[in-house]
N, C-alpha and C. Protein backbone atom coordinates (compact mmCIF):
# COMPACT_ATOMS: atom_id res chain seq x y z
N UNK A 1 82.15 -17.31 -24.67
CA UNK A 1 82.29 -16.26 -25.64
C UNK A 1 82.32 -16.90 -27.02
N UNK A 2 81.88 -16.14 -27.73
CA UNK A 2 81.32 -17.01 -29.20
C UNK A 2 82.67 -16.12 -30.21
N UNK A 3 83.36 -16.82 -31.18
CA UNK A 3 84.03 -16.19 -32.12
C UNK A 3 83.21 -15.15 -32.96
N UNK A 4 82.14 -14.89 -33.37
CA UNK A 4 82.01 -13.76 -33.77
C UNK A 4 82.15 -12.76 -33.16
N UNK A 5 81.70 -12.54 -31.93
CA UNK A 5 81.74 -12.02 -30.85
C UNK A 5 83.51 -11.21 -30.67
N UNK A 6 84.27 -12.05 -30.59
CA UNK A 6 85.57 -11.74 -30.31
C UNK A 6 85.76 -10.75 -31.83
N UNK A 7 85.95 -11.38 -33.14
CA UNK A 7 86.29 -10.62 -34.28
C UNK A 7 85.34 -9.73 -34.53
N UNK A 8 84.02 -9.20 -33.82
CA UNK A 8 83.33 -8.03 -34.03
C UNK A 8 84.74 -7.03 -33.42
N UNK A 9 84.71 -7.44 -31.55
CA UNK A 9 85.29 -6.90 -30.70
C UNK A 9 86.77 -6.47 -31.42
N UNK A 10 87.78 -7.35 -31.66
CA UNK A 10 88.97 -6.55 -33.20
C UNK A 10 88.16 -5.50 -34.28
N UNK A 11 87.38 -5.89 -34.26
CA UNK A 11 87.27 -4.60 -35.37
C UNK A 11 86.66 -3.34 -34.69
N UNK A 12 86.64 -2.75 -33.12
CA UNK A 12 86.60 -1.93 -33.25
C UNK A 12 87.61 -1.58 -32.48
N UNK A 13 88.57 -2.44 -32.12
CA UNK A 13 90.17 -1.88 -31.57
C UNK A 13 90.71 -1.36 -32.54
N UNK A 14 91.72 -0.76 -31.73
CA UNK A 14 92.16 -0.18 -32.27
C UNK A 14 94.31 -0.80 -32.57
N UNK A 15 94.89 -0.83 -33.22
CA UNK A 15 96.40 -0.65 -33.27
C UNK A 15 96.98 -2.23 -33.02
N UNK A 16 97.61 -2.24 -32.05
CA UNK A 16 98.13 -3.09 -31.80
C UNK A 16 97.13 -4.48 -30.53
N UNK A 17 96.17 -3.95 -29.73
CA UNK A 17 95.06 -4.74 -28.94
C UNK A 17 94.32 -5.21 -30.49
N UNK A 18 93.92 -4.51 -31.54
CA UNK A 18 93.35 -5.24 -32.57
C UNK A 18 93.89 -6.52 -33.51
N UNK A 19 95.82 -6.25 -33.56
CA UNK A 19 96.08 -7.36 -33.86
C UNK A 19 96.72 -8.49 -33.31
N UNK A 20 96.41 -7.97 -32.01
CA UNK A 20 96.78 -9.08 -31.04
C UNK A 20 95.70 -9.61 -30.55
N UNK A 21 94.22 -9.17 -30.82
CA UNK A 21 93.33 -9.94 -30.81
C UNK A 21 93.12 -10.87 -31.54
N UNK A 22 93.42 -10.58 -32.70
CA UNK A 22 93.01 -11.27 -34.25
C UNK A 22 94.39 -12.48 -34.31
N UNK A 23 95.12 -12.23 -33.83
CA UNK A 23 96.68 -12.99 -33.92
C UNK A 23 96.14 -14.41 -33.04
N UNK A 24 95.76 -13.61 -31.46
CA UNK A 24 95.75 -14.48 -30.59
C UNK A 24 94.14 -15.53 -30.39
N UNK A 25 93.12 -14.81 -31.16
CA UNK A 25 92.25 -15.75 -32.25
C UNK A 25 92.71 -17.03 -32.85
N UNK A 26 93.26 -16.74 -33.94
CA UNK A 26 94.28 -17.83 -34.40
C UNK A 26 94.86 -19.02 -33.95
N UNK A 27 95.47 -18.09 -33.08
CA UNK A 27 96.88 -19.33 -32.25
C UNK A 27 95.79 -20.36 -31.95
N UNK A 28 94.30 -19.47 -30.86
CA UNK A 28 93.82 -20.39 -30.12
C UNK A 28 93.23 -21.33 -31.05
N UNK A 29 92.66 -20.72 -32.10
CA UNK A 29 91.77 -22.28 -32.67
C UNK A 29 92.54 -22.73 -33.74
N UNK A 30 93.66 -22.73 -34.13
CA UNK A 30 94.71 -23.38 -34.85
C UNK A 30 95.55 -24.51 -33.66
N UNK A 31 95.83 -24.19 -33.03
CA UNK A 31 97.13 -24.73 -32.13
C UNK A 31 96.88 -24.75 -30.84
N UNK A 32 95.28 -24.54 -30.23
CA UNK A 32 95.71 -24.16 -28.35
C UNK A 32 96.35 -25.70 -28.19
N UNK A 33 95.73 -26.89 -28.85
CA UNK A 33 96.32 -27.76 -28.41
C UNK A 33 98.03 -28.40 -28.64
N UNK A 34 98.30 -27.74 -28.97
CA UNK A 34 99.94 -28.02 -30.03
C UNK A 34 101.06 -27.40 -28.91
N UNK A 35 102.17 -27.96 -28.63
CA UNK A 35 103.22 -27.62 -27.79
C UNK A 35 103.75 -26.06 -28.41
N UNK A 36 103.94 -25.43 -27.39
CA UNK A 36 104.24 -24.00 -27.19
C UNK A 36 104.76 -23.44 -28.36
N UNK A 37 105.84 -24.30 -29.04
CA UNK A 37 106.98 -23.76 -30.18
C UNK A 37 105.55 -24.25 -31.75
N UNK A 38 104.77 -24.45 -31.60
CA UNK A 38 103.88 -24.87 -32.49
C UNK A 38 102.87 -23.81 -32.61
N UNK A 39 102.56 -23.01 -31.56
CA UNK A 39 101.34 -21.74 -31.21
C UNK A 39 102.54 -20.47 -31.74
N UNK A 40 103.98 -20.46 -31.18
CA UNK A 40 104.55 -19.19 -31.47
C UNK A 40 104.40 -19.71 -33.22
N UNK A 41 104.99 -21.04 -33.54
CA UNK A 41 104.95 -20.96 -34.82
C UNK A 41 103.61 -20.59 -36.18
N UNK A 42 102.63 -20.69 -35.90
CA UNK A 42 101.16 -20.68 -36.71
C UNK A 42 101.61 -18.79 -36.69
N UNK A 43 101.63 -18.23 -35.67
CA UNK A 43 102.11 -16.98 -35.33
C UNK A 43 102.94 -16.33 -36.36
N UNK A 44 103.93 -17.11 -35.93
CA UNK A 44 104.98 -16.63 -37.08
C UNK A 44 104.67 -16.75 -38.84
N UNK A 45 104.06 -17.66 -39.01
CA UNK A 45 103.18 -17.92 -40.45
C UNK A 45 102.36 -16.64 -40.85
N UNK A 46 101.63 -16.41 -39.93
CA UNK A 46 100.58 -14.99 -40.14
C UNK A 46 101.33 -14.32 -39.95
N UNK A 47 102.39 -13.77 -39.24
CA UNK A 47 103.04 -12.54 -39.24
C UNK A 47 103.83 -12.12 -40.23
N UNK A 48 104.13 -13.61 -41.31
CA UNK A 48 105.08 -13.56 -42.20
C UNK A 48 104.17 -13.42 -43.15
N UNK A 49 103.10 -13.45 -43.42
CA UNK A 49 102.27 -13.55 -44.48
C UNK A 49 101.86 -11.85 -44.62
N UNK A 50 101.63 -11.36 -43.34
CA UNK A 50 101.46 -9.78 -43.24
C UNK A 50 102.62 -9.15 -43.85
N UNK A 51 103.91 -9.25 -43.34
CA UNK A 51 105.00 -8.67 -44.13
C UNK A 51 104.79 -8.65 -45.71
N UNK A 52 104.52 -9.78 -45.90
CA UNK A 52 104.42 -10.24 -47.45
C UNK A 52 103.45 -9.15 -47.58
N UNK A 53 102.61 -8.74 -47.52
CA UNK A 53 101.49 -7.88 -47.86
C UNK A 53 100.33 -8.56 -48.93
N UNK A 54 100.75 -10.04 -49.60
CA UNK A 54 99.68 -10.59 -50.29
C UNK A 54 98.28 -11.37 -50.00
N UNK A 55 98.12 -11.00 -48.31
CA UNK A 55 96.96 -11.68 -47.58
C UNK A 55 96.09 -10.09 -46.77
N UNK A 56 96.91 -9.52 -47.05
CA UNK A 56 96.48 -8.12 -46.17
C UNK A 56 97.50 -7.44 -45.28
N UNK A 57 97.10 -5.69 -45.31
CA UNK A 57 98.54 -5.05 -44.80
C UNK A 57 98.32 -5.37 -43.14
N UNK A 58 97.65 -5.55 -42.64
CA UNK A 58 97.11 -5.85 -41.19
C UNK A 58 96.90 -7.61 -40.66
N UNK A 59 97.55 -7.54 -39.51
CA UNK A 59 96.66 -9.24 -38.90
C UNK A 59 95.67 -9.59 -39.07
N UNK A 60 94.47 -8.87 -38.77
CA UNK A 60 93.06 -9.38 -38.84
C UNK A 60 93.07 -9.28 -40.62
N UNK A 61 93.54 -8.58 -40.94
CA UNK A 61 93.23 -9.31 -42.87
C UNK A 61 93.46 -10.40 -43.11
N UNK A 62 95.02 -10.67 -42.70
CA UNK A 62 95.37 -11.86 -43.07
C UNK A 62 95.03 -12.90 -42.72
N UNK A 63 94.83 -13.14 -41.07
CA UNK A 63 93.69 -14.03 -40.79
C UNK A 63 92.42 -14.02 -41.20
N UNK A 64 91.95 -13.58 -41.89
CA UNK A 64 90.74 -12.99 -42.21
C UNK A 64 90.04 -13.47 -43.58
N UNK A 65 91.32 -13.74 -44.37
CA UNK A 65 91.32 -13.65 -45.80
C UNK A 65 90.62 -15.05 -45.82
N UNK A 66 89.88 -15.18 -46.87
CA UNK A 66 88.89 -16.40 -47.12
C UNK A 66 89.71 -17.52 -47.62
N UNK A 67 89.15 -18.47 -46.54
CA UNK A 67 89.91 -19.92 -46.57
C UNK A 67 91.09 -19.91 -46.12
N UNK A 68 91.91 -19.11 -45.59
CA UNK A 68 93.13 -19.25 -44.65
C UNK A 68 93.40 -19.68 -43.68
N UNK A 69 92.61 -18.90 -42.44
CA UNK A 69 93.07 -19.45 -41.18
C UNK A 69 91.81 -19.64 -40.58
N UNK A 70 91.45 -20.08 -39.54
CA UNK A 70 90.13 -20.75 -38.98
C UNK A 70 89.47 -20.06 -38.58
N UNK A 71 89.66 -18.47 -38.56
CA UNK A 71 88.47 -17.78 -38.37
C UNK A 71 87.67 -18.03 -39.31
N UNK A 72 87.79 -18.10 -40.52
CA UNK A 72 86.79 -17.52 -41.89
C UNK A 72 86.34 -19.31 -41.58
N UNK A 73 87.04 -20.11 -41.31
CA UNK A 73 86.79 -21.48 -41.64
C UNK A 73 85.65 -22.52 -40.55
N UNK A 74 85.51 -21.13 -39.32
CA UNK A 74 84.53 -21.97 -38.64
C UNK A 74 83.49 -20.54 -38.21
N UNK A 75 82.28 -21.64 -38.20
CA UNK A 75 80.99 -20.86 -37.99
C UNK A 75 81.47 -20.20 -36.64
N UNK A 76 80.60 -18.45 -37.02
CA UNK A 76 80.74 -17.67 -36.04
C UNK A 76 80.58 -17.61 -34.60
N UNK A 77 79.72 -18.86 -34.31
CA UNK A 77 78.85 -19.10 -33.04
C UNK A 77 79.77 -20.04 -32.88
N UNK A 78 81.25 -20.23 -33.27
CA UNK A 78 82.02 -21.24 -32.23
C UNK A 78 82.18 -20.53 -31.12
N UNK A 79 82.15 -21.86 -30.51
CA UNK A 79 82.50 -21.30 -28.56
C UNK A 79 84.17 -21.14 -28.43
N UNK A 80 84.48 -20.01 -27.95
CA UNK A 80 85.79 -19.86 -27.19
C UNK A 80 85.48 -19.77 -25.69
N UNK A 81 86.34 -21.13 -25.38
CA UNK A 81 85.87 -21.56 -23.99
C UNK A 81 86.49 -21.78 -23.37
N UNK A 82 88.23 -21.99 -23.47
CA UNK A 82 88.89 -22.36 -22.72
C UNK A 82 89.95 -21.21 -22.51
N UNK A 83 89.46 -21.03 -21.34
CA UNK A 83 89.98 -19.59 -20.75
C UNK A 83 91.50 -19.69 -20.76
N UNK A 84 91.97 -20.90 -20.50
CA UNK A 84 93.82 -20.71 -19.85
C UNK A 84 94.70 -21.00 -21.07
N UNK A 85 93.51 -22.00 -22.09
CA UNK A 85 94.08 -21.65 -23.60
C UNK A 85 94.23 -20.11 -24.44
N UNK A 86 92.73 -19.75 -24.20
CA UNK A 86 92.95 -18.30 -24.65
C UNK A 86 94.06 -17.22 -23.64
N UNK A 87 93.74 -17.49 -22.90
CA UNK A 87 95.34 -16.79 -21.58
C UNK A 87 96.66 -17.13 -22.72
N UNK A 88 97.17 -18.27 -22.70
CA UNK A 88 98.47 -18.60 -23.80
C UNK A 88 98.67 -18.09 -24.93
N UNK A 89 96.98 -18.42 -25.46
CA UNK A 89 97.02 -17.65 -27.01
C UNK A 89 97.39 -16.25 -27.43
N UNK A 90 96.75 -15.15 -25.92
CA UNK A 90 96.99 -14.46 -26.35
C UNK A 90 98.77 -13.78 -25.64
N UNK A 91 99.33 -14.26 -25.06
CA UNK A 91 100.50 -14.10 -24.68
C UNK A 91 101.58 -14.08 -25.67
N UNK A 92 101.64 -15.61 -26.03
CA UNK A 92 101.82 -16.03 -27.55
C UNK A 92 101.89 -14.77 -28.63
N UNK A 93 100.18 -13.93 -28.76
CA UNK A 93 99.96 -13.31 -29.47
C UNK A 93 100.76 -12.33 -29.55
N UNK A 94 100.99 -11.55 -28.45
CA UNK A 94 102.04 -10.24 -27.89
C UNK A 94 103.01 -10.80 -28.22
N UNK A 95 103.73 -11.63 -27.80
CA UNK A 95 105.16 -12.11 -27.65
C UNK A 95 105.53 -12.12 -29.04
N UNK A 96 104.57 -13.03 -29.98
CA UNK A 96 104.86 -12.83 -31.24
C UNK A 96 105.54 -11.48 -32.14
N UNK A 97 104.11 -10.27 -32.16
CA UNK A 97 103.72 -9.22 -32.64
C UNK A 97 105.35 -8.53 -31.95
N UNK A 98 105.76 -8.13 -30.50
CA UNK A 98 106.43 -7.71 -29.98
C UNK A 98 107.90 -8.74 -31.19
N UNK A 99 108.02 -9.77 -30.67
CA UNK A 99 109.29 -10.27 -31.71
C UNK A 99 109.51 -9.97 -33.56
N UNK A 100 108.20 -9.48 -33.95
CA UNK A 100 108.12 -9.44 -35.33
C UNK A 100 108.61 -7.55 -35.63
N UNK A 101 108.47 -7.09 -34.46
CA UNK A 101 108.93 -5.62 -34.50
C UNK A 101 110.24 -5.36 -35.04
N UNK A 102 111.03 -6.31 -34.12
CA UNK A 102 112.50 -6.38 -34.30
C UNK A 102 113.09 -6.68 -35.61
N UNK A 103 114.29 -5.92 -36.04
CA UNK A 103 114.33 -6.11 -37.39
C UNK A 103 114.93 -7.65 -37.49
N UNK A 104 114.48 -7.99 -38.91
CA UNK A 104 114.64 -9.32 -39.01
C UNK A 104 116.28 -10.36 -39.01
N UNK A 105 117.15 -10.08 -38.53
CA UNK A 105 118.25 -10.24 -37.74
C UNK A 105 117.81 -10.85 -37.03
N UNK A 106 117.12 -10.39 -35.99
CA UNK A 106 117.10 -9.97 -34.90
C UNK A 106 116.01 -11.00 -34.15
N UNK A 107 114.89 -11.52 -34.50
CA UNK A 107 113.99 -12.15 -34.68
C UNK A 107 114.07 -13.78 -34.37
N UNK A 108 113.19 -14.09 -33.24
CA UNK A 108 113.33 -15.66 -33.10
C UNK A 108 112.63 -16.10 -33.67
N UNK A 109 113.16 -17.60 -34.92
CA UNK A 109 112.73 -18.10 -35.57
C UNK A 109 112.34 -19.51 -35.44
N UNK A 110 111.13 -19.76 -35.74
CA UNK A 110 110.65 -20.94 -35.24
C UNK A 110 110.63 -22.23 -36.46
N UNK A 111 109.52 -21.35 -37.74
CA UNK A 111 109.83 -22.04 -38.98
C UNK A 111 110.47 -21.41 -39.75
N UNK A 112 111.55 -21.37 -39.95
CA UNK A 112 112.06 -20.44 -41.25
C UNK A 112 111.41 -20.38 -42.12
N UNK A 113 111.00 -19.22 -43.00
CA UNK A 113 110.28 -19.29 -44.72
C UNK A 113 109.15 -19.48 -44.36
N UNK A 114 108.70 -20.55 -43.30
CA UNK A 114 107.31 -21.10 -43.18
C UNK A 114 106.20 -20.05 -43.37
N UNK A 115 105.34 -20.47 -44.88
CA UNK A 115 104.00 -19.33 -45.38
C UNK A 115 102.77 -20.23 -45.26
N UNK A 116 102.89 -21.44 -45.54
CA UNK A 116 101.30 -22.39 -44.85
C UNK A 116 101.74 -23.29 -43.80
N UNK A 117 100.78 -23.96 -43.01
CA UNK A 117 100.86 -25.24 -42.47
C UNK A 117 99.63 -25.33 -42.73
N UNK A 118 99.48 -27.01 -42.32
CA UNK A 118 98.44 -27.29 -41.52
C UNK A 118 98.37 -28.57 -40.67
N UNK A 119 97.27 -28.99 -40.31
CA UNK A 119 96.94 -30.19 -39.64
C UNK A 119 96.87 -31.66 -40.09
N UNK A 120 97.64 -32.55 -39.50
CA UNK A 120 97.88 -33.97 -39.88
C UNK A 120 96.71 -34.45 -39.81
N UNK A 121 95.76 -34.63 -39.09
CA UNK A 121 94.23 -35.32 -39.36
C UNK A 121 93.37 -34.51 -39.81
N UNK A 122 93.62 -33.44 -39.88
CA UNK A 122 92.45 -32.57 -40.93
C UNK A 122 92.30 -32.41 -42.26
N UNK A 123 93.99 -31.91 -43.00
CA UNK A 123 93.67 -31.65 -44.25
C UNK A 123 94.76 -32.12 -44.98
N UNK A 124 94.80 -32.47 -46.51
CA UNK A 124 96.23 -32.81 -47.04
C UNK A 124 96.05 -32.15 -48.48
N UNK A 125 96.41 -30.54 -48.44
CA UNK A 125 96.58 -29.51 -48.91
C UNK A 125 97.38 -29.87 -50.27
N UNK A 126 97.03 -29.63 -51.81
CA UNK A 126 97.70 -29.63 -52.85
C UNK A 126 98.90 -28.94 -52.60
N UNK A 127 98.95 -27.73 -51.69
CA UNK A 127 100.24 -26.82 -51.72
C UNK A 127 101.14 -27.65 -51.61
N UNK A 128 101.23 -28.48 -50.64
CA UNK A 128 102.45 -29.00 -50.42
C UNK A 128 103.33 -29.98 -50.78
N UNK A 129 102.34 -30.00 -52.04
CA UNK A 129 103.49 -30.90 -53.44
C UNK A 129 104.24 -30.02 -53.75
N UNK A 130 104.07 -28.39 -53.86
CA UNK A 130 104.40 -27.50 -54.31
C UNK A 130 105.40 -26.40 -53.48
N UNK A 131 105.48 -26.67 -52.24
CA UNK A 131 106.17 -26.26 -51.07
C UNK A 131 107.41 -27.27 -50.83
N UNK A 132 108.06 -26.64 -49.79
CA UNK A 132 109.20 -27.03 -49.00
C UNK A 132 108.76 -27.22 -47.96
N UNK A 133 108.87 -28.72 -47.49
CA UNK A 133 108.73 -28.69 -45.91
C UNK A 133 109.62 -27.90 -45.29
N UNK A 134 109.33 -27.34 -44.05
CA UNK A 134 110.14 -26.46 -43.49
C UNK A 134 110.32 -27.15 -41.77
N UNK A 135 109.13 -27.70 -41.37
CA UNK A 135 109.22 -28.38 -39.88
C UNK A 135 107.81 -29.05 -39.09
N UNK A 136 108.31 -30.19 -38.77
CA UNK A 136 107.05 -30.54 -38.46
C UNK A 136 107.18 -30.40 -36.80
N UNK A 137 105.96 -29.61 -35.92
CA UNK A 137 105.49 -29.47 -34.70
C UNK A 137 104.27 -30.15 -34.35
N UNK A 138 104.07 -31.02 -33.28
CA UNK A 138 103.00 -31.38 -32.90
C UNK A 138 102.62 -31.93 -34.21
N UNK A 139 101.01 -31.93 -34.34
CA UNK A 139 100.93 -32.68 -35.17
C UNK A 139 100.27 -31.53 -36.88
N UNK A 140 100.92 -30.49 -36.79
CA UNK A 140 100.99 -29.64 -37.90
C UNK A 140 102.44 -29.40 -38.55
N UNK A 141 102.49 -29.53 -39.81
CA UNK A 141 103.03 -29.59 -40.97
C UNK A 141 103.51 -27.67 -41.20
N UNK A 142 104.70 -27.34 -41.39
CA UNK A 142 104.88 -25.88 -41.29
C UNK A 142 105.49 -26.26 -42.98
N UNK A 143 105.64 -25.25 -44.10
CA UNK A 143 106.06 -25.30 -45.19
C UNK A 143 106.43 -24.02 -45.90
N UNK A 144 107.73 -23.67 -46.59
CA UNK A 144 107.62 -22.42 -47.44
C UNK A 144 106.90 -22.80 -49.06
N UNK A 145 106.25 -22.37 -49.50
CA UNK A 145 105.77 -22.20 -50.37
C UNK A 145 105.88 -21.16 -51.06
N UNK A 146 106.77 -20.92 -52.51
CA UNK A 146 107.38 -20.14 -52.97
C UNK A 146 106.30 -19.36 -53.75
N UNK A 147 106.19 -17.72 -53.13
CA UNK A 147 105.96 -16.50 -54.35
C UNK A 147 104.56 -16.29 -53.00
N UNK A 148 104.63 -17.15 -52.21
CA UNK A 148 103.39 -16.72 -50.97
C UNK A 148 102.38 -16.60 -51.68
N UNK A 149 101.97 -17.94 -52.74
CA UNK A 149 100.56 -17.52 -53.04
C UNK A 149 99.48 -17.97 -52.57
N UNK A 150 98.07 -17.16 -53.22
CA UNK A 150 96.71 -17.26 -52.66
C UNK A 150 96.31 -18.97 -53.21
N UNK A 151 95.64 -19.50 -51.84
CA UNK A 151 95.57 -20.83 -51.95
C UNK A 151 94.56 -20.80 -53.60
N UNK A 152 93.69 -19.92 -54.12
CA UNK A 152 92.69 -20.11 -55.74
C UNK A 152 93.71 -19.98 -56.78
N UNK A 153 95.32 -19.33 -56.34
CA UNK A 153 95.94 -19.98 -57.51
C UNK A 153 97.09 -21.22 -57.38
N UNK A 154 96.83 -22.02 -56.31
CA UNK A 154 96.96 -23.46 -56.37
C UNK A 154 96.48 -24.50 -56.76
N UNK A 155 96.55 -25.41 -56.84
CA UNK A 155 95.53 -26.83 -57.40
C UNK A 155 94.73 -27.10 -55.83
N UNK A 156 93.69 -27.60 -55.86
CA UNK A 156 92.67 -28.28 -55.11
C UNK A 156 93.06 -28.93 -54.35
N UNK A 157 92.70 -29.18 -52.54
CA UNK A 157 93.19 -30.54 -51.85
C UNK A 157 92.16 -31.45 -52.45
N UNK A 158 92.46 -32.60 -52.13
CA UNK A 158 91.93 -33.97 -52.46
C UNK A 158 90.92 -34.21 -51.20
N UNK A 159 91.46 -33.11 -50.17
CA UNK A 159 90.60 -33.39 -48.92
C UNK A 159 90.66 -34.56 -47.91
N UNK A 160 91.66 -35.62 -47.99
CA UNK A 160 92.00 -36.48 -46.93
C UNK A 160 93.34 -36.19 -46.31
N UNK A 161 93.98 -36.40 -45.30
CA UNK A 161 94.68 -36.40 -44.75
C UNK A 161 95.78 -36.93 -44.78
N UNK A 162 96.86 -36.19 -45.08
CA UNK A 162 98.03 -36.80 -45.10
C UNK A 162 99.12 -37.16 -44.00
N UNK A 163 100.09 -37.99 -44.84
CA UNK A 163 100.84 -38.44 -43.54
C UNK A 163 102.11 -37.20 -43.28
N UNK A 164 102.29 -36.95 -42.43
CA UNK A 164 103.23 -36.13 -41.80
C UNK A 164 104.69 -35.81 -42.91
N UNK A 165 104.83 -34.84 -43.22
CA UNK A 165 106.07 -34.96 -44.50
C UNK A 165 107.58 -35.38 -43.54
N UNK A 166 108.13 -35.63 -44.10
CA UNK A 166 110.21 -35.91 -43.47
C UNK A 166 110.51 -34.82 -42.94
N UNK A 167 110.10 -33.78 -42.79
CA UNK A 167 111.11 -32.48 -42.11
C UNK A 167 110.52 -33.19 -40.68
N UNK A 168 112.04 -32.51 -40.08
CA UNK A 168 112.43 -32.74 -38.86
C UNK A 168 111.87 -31.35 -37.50
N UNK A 169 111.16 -31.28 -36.33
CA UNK A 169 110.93 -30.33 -35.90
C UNK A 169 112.13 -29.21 -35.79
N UNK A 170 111.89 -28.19 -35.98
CA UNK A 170 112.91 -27.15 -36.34
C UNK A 170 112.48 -25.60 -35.39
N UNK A 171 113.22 -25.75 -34.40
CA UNK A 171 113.28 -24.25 -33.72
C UNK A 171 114.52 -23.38 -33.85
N UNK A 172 114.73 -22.31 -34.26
CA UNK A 172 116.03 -22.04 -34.64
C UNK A 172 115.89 -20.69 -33.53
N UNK A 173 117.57 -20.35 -33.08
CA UNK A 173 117.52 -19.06 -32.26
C UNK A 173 116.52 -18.84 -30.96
N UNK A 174 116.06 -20.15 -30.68
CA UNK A 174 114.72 -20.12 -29.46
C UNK A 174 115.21 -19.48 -28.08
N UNK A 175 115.07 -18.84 -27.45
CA UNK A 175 115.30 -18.18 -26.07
C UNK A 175 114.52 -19.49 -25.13
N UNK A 176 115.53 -20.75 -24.89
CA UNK A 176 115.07 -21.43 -23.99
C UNK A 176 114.35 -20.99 -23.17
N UNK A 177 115.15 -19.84 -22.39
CA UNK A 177 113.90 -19.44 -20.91
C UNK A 177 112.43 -19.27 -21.31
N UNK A 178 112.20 -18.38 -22.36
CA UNK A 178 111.14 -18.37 -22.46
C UNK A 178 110.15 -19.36 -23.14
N UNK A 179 111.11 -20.39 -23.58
CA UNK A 179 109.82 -21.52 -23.97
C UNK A 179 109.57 -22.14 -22.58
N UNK A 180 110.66 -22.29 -21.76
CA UNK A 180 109.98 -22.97 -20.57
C UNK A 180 109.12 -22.43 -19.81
N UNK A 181 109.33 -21.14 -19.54
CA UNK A 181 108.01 -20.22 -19.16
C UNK A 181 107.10 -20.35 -19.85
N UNK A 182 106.91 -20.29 -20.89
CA UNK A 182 105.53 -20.55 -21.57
C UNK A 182 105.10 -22.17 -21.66
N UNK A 183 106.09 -23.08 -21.12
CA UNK A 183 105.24 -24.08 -21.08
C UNK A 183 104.96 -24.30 -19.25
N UNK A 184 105.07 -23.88 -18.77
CA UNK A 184 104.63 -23.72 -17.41
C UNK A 184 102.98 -22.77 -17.22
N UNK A 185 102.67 -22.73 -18.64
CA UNK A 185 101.30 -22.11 -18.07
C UNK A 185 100.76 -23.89 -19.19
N UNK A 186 99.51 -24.10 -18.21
CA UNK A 186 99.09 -25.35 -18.31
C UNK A 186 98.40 -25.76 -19.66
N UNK A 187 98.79 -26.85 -20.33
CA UNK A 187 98.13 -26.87 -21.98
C UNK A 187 96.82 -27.86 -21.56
N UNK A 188 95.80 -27.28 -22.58
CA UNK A 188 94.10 -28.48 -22.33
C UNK A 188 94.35 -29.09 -23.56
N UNK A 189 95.40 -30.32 -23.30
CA UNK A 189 95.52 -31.32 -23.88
C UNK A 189 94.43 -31.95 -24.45
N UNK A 190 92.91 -32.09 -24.15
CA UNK A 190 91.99 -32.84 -24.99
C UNK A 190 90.84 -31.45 -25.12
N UNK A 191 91.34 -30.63 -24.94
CA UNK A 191 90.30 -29.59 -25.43
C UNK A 191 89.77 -30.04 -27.26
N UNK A 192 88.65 -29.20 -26.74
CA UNK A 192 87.70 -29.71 -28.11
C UNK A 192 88.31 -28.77 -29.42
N UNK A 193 88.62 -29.27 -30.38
CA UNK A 193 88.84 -28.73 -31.44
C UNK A 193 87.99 -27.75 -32.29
């Protein structure tokens, strides 16, 4: 199944299957490879960015929004191929959407504040001179970045890769059971990026 393919298919769902398509999009080509508390977390980033309302009032906006998250960032004819990743992703996806319902009390928190991350061998983002580390998972960088702004009114990455910032991995309020259930469905550790 090709990613355009899938984000045609969100846009003609409807409600909540539309942004748990678009959510669980995400997880997969951000994080299928990243330990469990790293997929709820990218999650929690977009869901927090939706609240904010400055990326779009909906999931698929906010993932959506140019240069954000890896839909807009990879050609349409990527392959989604790994079925038991996308199985997680979109579990993940629900589990998320379902936890973000709850008023925010109430809510398991993975990165606190966390409004960008990204990837230790991919990118080393100007934001995050300008951010708070918030927690490092796997090998992505989670950060609050104050006023949730649009990456065109930040400064430019430099485009090489940085080294991992000092925050310490950070799960707060986690419902053990269910991370171990969710790591009992099997991760494709060298799946293709």
């Amino acid at each position: 199944m090709k990613l355009g393919w899938i984000l045609w298919l969100a846009s003609i769902l409807g409600g909540n299957v539309q942004e748990q398509t678009c959510l669980a999009t995400t997880v997969y080509l951000e994080a299928r490879d990243q330990p469990i508390e790293g997929q709820y977390a990218v999650a929690e980033v977009a869901l927090r960015r939706r609240e904010a309302g400055q990326w779009g009032d909906n999931v698929c906006d906010v993932v959506k929004s140019s240069g954000q998250f890896a839909p807009t960032l990879l050609s349409r004819d990527y392959p989604v191929e790994n079925g038991r990743a996308w199985q997680r992703a979109w579990k993940v996806a629900g589990n998320s959407l379902q936890n973000w319902r709850l008023p925010p009390a109430n809510r398991k928190i993975y990165v606190p504040g966390a409004t960008h991350f990204y990837a230790h061998q991919i990118a080393n983002p100007a934001w995050a001179a300008h951010g708070e580390p918030v927690a490092v998972i796997g090998d992505h960088s989670f950060y609050r970045v104050d006023g949730v702004r649009r990456a065109e009114s930040l400064p430019a990455s430099n485009g090489t890769p940085a080294e991992a910032p000092v925050a310490r991995p950070a799960v707060h309020e986690v419902d053990a059971e269910a991370i171990a259930a969710a790591r009992a469905v099997p991760l494709a550790l060298n799946a293709p990026r």
